[in-house]
N, C-alpha and C. Protein backbone atom coordinates (compact mmCIF):
# COMPACT_ATOMS: atom_id res chain seq x y z
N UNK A 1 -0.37 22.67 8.89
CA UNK A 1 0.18 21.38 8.52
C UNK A 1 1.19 21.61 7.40
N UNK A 2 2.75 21.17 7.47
CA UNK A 2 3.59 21.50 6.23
C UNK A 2 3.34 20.22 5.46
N UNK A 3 3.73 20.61 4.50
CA UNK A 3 4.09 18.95 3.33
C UNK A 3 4.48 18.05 3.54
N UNK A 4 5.31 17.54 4.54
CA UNK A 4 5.46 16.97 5.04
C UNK A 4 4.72 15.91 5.77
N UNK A 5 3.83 16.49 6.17
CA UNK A 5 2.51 16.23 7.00
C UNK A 5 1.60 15.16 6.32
N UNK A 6 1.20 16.19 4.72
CA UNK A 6 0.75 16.22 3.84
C UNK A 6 0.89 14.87 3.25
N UNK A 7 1.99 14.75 2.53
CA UNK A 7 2.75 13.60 2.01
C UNK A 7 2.78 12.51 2.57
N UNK A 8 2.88 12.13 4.07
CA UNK A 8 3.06 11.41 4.50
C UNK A 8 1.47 10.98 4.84
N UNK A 9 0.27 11.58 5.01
CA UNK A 9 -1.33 11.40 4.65
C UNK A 9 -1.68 10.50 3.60
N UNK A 10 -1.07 11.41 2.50
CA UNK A 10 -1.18 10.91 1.26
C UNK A 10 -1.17 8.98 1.11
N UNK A 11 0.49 9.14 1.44
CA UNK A 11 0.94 7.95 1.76
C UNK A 11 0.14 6.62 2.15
N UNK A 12 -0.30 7.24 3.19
CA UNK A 12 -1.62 6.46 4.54
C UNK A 12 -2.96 6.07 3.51
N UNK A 13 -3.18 7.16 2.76
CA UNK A 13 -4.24 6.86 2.31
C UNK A 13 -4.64 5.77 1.23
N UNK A 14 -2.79 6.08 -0.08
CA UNK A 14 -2.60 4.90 -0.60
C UNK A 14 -2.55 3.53 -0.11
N UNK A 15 -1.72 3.50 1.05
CA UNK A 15 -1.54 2.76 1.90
C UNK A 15 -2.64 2.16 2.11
N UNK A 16 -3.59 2.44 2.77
CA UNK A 16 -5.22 1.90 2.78
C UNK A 16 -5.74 1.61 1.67
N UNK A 17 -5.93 1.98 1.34
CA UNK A 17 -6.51 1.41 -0.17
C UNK A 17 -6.30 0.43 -0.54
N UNK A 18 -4.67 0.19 -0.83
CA UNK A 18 -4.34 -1.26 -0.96
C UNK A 18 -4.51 -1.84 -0.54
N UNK A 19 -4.66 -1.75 0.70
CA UNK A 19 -4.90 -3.04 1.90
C UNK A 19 -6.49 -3.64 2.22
N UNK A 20 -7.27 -2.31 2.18
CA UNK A 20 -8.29 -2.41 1.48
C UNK A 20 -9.01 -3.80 0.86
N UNK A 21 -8.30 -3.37 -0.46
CA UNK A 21 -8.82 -3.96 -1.87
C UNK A 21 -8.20 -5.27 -1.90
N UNK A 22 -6.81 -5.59 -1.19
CA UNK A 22 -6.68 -6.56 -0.85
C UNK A 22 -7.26 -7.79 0.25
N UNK A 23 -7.67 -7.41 1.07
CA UNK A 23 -8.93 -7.55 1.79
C UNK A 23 -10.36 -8.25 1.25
N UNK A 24 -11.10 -7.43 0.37
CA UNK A 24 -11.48 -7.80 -0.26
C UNK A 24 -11.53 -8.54 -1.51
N UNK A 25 -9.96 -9.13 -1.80
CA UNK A 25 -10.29 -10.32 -3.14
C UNK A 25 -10.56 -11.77 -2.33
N UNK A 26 -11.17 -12.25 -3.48
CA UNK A 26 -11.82 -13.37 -3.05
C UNK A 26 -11.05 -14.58 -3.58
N UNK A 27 -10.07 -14.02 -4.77
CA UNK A 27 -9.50 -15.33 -5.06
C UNK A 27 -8.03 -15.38 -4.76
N UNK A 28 -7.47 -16.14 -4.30
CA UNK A 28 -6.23 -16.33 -3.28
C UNK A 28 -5.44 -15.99 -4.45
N UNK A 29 -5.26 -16.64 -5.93
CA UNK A 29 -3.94 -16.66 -6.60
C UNK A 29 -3.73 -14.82 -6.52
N UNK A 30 -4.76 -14.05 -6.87
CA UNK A 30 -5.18 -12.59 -6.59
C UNK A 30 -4.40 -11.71 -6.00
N UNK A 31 -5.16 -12.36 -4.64
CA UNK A 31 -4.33 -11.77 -3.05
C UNK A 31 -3.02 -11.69 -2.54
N UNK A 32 -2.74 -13.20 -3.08
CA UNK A 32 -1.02 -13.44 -2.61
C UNK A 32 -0.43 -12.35 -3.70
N UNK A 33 -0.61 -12.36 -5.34
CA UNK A 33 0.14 -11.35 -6.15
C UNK A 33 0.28 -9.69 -5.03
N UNK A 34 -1.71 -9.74 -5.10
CA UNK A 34 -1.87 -7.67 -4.75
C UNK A 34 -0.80 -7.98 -2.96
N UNK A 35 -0.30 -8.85 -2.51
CA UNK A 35 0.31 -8.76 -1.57
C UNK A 35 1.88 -8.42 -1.15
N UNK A 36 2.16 -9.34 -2.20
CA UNK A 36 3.53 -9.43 -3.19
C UNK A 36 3.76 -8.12 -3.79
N UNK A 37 2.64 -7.91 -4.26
CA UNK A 37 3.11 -6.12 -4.75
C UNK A 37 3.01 -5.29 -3.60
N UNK A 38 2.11 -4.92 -2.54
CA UNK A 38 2.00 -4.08 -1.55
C UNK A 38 3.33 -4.00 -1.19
N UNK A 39 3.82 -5.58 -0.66
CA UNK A 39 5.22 -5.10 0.09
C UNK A 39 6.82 -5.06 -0.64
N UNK A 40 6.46 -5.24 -1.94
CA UNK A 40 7.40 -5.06 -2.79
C UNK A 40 8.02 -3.10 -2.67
N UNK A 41 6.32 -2.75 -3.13
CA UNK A 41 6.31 -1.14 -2.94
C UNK A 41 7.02 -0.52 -1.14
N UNK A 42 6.09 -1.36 -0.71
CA UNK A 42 6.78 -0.19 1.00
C UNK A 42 8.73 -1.30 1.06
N UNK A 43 9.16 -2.04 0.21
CA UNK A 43 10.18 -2.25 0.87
C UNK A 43 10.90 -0.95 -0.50
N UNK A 44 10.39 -0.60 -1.55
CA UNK A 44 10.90 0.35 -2.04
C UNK A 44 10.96 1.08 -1.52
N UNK A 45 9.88 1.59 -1.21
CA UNK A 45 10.08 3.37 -0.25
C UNK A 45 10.72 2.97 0.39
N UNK A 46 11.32 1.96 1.52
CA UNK A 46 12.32 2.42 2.61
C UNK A 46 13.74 2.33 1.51
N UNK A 47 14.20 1.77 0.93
CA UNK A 47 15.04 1.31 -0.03
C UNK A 47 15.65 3.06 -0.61
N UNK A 48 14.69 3.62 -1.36
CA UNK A 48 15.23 5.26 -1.27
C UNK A 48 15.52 6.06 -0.67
C-alpha cells in the first residue's frame, strides 16, 4: 500500500468520526454547527 493509499484511509477515518459524532448529538443548535463545520472542511480539501 503507498501513501497515498494511506492518506487517503486516514482521511476516511476522520471522515467517520465526524459523521459519527455528529450522528450522535442530541441537540439540533449542536448538529447543524458540527455540520456546518464537516462541510466547510471537505469543501476545503477540494478547494486546495
Amino acid at each position: 500500500m503507498d501513501g497515498s493509499d494511506r492518506m487517503f484511509k486516514a482521511f476516511l477515518r476522520f471522515l467517520l468520526d465526524d459523521l459519527r459524532e455528529l450522528t450522535e448529538e442530541t441537540d439540533e443548535a449542536k448538529r447543524a454547527e458540527k455540520a456546518s463545520r464537516i462541510l466547510a472542511n471537505l469543501q476545503k480539501i477540494l478547494e486546495d
